[in-house]
C-alpha atoms as a PDB file:
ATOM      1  CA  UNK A   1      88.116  80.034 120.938  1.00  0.00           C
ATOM      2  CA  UNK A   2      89.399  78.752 117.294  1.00  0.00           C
ATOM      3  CA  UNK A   3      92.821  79.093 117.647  1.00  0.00           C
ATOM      4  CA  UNK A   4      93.045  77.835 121.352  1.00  0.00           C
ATOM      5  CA  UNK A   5      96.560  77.766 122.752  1.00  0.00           C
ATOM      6  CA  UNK A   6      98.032  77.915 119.078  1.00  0.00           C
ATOM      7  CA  UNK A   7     101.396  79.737 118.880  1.00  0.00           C
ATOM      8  CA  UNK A   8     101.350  82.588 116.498  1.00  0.00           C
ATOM      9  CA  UNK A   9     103.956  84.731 115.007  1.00  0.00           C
ATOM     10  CA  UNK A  10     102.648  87.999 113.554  1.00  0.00           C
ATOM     11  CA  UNK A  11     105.057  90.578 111.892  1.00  0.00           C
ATOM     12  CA  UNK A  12     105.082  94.185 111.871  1.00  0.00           C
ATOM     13  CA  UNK A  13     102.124  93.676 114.751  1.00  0.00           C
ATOM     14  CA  UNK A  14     103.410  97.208 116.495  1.00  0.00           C
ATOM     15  CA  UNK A  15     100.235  99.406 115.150  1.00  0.00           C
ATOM     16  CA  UNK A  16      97.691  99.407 112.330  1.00  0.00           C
ATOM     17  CA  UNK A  17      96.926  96.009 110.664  1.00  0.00           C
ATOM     18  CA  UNK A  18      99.652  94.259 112.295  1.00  0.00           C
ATOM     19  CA  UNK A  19      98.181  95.113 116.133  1.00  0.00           C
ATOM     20  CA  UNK A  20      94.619  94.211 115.598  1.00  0.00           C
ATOM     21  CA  UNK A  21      95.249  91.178 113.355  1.00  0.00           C
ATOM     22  CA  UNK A  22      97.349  90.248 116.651  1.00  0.00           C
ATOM     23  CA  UNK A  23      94.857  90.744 119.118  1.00  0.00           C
ATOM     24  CA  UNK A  24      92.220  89.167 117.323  1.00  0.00           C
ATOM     25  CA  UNK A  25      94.183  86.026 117.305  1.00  0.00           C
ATOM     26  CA  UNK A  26      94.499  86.372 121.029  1.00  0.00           C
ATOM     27  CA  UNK A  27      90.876  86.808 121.272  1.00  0.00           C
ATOM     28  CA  UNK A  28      90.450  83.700 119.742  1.00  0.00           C
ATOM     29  CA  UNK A  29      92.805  81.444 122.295  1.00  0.00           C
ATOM     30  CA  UNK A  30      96.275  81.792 120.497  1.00  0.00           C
ATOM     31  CA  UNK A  31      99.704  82.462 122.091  1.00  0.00           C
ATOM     32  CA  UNK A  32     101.130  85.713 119.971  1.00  0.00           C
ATOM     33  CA  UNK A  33     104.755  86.930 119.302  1.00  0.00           C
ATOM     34  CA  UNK A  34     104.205  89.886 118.552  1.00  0.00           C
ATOM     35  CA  UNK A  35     107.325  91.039 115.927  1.00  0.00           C
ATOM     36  CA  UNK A  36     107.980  94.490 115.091  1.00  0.00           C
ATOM     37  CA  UNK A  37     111.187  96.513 113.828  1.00  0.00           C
ATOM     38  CA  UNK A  38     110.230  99.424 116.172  1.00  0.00           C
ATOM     39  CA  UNK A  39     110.674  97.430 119.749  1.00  0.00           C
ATOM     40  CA  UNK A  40     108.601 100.334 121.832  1.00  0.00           C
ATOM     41  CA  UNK A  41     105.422  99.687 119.372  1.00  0.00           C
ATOM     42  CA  UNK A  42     106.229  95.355 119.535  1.00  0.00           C
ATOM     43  CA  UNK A  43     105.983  96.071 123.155  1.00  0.00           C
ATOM     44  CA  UNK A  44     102.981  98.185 123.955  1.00  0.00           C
ATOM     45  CA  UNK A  45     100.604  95.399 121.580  1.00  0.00           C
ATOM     46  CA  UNK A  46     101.726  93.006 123.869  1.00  0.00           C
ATOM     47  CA  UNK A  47     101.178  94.691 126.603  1.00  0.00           C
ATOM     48  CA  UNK A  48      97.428  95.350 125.358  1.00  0.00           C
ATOM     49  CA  UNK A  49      97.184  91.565 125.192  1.00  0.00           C
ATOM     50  CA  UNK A  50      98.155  90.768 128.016  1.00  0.00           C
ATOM     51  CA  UNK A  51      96.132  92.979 129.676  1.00  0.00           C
ATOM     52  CA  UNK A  52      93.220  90.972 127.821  1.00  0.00           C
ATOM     53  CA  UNK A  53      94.395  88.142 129.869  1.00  0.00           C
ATOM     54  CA  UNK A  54      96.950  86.577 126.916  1.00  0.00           C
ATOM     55  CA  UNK A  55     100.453  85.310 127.302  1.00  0.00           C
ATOM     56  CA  UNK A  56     102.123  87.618 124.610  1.00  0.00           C
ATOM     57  CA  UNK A  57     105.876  87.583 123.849  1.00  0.00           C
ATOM     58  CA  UNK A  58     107.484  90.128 122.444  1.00  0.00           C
ATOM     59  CA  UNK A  59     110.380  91.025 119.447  1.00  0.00           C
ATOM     60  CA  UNK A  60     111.969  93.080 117.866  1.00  0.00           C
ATOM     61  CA  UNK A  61     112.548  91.679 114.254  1.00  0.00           C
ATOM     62  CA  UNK A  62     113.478  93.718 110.716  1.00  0.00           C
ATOM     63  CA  UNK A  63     112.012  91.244 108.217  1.00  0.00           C
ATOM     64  CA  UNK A  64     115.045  91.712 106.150  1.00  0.00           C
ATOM     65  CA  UNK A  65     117.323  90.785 108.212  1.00  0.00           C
ATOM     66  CA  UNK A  66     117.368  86.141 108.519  1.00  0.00           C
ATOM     67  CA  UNK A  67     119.001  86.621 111.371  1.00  0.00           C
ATOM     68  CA  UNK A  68     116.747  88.678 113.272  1.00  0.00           C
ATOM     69  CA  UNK A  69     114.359  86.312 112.096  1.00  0.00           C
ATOM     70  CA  UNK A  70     116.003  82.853 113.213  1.00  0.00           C
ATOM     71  CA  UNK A  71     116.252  84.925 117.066  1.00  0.00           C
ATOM     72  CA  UNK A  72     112.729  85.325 116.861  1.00  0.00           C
ATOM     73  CA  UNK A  73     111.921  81.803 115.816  1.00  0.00           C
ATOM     74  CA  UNK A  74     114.358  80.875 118.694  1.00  0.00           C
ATOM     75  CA  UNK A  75     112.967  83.042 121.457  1.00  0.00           C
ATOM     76  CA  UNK A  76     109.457  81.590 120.584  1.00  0.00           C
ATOM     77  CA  UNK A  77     110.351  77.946 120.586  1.00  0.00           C
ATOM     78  CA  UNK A  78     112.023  78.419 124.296  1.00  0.00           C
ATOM     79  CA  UNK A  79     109.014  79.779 125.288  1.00  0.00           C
ATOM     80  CA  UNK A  80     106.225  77.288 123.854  1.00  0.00           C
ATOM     81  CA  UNK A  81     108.021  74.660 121.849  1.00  0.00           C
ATOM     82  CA  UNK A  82     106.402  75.199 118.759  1.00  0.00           C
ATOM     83  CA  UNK A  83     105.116  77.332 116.070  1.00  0.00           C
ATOM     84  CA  UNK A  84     101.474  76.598 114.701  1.00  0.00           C
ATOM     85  CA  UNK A  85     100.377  80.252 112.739  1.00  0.00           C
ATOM     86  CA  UNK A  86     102.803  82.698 110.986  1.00  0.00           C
ATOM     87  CA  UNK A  87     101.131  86.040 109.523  1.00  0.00           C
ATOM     88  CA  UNK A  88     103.140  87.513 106.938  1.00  0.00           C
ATOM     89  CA  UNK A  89     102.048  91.480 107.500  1.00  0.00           C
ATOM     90  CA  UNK A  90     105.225  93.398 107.658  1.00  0.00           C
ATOM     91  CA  UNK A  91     104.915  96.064 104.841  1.00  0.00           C
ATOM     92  CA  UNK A  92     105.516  99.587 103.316  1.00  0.00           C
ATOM     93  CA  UNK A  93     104.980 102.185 100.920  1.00  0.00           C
ATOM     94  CA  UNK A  94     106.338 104.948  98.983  1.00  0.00           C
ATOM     95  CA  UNK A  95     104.558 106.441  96.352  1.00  0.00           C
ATOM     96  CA  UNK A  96     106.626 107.590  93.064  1.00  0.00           C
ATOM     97  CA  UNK A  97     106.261 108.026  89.280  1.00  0.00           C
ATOM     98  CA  UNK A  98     108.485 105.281  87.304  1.00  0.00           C
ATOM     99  CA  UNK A  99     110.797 108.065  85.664  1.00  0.00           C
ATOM    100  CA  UNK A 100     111.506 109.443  89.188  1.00  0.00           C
ATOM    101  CA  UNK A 101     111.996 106.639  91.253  1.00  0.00           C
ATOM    102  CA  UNK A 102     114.943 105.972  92.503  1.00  0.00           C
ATOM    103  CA  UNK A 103     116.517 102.062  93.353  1.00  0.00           C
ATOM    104  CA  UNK A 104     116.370 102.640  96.817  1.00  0.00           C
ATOM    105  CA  UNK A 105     112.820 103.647  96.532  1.00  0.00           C
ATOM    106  CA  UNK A 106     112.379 100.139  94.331  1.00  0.00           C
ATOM    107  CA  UNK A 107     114.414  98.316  96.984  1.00  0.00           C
ATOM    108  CA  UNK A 108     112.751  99.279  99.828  1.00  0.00           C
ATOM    109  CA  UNK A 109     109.214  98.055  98.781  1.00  0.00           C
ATOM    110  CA  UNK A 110     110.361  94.664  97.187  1.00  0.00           C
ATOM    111  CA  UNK A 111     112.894  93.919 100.322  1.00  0.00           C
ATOM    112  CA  UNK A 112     110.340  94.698 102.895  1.00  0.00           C
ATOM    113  CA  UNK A 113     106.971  93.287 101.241  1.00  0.00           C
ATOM    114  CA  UNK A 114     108.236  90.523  98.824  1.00  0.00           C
ATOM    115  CA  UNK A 115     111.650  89.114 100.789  1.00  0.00           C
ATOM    116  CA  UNK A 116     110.615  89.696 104.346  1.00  0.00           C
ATOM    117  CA  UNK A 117     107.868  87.633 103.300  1.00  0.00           C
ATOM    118  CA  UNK A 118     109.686  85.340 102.202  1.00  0.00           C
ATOM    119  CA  UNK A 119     112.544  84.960 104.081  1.00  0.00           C
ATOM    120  CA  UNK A 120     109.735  84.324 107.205  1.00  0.00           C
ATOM    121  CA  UNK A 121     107.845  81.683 105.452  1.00  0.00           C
ATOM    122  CA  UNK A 122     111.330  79.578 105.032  1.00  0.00           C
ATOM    123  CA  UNK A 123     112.126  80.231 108.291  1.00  0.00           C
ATOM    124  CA  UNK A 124     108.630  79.054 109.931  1.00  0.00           C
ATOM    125  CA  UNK A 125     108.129  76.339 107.440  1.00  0.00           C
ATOM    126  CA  UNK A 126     110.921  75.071 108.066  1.00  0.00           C
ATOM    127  CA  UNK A 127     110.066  74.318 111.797  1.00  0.00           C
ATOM    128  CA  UNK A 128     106.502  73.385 111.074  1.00  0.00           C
ATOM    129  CA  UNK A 129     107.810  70.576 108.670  1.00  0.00           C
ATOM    130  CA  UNK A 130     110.151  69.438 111.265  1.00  0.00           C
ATOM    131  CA  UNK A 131     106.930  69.570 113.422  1.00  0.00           C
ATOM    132  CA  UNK A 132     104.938  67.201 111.285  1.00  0.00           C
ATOM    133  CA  UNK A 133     101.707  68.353 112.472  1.00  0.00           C
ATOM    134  CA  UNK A 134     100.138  71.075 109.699  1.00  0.00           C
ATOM    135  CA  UNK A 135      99.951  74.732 110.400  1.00  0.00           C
ATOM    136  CA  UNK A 136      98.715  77.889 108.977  1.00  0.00           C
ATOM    137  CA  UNK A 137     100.616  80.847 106.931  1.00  0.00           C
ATOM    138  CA  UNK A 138      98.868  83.966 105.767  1.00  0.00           C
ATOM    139  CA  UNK A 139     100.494  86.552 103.835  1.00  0.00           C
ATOM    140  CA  UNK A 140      98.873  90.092 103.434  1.00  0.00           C
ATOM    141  CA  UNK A 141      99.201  91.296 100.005  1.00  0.00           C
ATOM    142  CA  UNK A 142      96.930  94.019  98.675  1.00  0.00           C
ATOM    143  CA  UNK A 143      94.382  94.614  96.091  1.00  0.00           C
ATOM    144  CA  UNK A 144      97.689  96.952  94.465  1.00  0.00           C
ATOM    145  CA  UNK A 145      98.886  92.496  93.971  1.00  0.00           C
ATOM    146  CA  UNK A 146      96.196  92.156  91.483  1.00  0.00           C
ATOM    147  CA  UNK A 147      95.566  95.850  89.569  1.00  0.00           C
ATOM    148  CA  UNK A 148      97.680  98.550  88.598  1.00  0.00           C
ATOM    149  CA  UNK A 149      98.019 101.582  90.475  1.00  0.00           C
ATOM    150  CA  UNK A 150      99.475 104.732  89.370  1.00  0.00           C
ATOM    151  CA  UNK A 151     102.270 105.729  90.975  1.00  0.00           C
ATOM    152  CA  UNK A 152     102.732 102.631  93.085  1.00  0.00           C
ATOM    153  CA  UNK A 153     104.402 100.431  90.310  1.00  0.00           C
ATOM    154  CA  UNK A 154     107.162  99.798  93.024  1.00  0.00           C
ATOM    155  CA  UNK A 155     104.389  98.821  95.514  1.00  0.00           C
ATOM    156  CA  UNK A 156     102.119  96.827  93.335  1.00  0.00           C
ATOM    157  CA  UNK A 157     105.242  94.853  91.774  1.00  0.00           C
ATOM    158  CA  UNK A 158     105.678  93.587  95.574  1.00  0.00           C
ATOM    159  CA  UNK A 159     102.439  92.533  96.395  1.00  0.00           C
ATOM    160  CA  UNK A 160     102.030  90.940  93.175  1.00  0.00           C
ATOM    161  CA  UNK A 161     105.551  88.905  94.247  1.00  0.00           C
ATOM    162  CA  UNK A 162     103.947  87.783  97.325  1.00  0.00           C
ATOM    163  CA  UNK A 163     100.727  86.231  95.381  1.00  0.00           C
ATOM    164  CA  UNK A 164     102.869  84.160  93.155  1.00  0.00           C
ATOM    165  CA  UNK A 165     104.734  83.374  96.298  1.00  0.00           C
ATOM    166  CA  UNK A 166     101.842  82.105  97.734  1.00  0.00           C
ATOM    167  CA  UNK A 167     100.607  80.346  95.017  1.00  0.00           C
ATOM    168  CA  UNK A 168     103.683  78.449  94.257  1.00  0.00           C
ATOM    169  CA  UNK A 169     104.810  77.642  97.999  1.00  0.00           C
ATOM    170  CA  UNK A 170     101.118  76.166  98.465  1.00  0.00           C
ATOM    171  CA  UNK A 171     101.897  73.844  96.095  1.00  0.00           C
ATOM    172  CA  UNK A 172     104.867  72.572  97.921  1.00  0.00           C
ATOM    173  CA  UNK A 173     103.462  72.209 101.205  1.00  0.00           C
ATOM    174  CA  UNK A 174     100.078  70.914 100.877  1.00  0.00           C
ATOM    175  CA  UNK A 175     101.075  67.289 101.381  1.00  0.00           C
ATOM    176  CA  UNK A 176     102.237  68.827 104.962  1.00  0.00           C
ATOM    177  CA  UNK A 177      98.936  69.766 105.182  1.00  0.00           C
ATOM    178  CA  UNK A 178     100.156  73.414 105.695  1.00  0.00           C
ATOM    179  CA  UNK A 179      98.254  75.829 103.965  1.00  0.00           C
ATOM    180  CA  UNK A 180      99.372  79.288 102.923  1.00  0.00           C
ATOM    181  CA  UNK A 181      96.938  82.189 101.435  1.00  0.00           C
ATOM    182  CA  UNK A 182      97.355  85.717 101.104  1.00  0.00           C
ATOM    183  CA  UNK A 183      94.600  88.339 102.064  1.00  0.00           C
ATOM    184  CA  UNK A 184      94.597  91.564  99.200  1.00  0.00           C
ATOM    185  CA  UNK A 185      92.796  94.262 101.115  1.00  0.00           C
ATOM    186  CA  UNK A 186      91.605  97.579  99.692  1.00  0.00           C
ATOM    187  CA  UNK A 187      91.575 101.035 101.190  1.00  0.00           C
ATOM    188  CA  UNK A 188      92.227 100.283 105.116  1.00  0.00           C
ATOM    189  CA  UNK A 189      92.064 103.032 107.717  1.00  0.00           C
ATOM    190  CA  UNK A 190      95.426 102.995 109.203  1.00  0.00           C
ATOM    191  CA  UNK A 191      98.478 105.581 109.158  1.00  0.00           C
ATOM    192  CA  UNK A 192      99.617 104.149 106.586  1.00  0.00           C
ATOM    193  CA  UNK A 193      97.058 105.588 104.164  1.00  0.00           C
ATOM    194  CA  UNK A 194      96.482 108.877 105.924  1.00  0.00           C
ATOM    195  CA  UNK A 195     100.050 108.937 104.803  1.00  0.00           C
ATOM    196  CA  UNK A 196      99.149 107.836 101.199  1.00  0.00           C
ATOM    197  CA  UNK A 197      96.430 110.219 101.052  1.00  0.00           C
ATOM    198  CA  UNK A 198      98.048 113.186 101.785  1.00  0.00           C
ATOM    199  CA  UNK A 199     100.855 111.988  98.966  1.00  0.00           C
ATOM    200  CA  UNK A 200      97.956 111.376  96.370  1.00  0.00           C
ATOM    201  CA  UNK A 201      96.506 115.182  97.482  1.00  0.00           C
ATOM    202  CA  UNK A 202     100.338 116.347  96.389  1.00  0.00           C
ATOM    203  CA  UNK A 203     100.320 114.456  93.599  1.00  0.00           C
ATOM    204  CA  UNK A 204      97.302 115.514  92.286  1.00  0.00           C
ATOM    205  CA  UNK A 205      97.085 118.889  93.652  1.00  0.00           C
ATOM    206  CA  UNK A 206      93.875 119.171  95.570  1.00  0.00           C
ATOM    207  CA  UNK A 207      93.338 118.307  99.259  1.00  0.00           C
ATOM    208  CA  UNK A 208      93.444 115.437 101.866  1.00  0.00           C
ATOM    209  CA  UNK A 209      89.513 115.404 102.078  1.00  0.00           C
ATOM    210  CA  UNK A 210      89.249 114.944  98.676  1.00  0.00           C
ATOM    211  CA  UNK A 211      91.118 112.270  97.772  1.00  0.00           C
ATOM    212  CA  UNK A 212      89.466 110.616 101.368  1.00  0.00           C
ATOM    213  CA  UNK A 213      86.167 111.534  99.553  1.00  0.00           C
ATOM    214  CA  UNK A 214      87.026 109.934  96.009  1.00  0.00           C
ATOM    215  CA  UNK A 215      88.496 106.528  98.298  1.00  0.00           C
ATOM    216  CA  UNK A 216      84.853 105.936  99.880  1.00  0.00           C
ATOM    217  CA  UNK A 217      83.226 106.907  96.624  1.00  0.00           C
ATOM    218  CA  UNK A 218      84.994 104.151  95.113  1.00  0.00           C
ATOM    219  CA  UNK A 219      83.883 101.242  97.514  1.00  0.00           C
ATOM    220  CA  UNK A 220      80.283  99.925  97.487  1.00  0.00           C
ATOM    221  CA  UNK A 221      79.960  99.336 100.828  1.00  0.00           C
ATOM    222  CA  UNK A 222      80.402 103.133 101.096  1.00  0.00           C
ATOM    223  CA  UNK A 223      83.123 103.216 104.277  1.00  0.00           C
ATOM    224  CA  UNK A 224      86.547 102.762 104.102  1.00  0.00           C
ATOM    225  CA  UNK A 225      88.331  99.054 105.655  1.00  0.00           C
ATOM    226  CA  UNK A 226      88.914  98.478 109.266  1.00  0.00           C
ATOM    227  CA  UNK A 227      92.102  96.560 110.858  1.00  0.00           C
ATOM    228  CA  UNK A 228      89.971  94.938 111.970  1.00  0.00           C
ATOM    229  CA  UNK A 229      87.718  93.695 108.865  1.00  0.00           C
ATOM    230  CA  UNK A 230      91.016  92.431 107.652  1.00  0.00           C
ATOM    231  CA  UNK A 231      91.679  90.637 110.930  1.00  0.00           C
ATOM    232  CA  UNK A 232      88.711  88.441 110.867  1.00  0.00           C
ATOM    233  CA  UNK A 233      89.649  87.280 107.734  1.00  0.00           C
ATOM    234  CA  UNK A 234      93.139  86.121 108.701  1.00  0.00           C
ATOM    235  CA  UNK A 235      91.455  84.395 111.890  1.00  0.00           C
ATOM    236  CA  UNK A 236      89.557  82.465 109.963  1.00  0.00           C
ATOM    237  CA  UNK A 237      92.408  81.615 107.718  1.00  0.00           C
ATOM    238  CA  UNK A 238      94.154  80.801 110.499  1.00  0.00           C
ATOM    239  CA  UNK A 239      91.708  78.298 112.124  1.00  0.00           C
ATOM    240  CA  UNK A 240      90.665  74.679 110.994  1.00  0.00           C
ATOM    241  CA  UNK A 241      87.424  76.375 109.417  1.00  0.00           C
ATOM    242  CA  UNK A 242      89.460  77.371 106.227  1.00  0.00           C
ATOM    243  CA  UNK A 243      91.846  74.166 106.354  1.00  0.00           C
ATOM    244  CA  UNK A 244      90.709  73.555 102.857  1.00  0.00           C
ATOM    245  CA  UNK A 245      91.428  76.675 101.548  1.00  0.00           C
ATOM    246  CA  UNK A 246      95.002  77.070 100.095  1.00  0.00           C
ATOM    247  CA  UNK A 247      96.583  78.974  97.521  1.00  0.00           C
ATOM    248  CA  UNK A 248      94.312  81.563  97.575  1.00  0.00           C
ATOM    249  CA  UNK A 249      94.948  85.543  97.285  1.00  0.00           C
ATOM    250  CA  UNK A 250      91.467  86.838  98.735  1.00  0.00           C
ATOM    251  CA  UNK A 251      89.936  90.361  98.472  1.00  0.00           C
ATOM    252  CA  UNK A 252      88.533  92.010 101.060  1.00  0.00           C
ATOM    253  CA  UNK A 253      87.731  95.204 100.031  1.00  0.00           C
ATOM    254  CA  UNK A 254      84.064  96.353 100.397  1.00  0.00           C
ATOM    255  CA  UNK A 255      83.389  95.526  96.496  1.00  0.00           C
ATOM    256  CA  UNK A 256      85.426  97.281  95.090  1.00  0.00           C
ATOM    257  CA  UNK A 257      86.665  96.612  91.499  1.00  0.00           C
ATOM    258  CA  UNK A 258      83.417  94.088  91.151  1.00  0.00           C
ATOM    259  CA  UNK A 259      83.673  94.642  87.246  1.00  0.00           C
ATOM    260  CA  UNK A 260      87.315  93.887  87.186  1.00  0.00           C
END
């Protein structure tokens, strides 16, 4: 039990990444908030932990919005008094060629992935200064925050934000001994890219299966990422096994781009 009765915030923890990254950390002894903008999905993953025998909270937070945020931060400290792990995973995607995209298109990625997470960090840090006793931020970028990606220039220009986010804000904090890292996974198995996939089939003009195909083709460990390979990851980032590790933006992504 790593990460016995530490207090945990995760955002966007209703379903895919979000929900096992959660649970994981309850696994491992924490107290979760679960946050979510969709209050039904917030709700069921806490249910599911509590059912595991956890004490879950839940809320319903848009990562935009500060003040949503600061009720969230509030609600928690009632409950437990104090804030020890924040996980940054709130995030979406469109897909869209440059000369189509539209500033809406441009805003929603960069508000969502690159403000929400930081507009979260200051709020958490924040407390955990004022606590005076470490803690532990992870921020989940994406292997789109380190190469290119055709038709996700939107996408790829917010995870590369939250990077140099995390870089920088490690920097500031370390004397705190608060560490902050982001985790840049690959091709994950979630809704989220059977939703990609079938826009990449469009795009391209061939089928879902194929562009499935072409995703495990292009990772060495020949399968495509689990929530929960990602979630082990952020549970160890968020334990005192990686409390020299900070600053960081780690792959996890079954090899892929080895050459890069």
């Amino acid at each position: 039990m790593r990460l016995s009765k530490k207090v945990a915030i995760v955002t966007g923890a209703g379903t895919g990444m979000g929900r096992e990254i959660a649970k994981m950390l309850a696994r491992e002894g924490a107290i979760v908030v679960v946050t979510d903008i969709n209050a039904d999905t917030a709700k069921s993953t806490a249910e599911e932990i509590r059912s595991m025998g956890g004490e879950p909270r839940a809320a319903t937070m848009d990562v935009r919005s500060s003040d949503q945020i600061d009720q969230a931060i509030k609600m928690t400290l009632e409950a437990f008094g104090r804030i020890d792990i924040l996980v940054n995973n709130a995030g979406v995607s469109t897909m869209a060629p440059v000369v189509n995209m539209t500033e809406d298109e441009w805003d929603f990625n960069l508000d969502v992935n690159a403000k929400g997470t930081f507009l979260c960090t200051r709020a958490v840090l924040r407390q955990m200064l004022k606590q005076g006793k470490g803690g532990r931020i992870v921020c989940i970028s994406s292997l789109a925050g380190k190469f290119g990606n055709k038709y996700y220039s939107h996408y790829s220009a917010s995870k590369w934000a939250v990077i140099g986010f995390v870089k920088s804000a490690a920097m500031e904090i370390a004397q705190n001994q608060i560490t902050i890292n982001a985790v840049c996974p690959g091709r994950v198995a979630t809704s989220m890219e059977e939703r990609e996939m079938g826009w990449e089939a469009k795009f391209l003009n061939t089928s879902v299966e194929e562009v499935k195909k072409s995703y495990i083709d292009s990772v060495p460990l020949g399968r495509l990422e689990t929530p929960e390979d990602v979630a082990k990851l952020v549970v160890f980032l968020a334990s005192d096994d990686a409390d020299y590790i900070t600053g960081e933006a780690i792959e996890i992504t079954g090899g892929m781009f080895l050459g890069g």
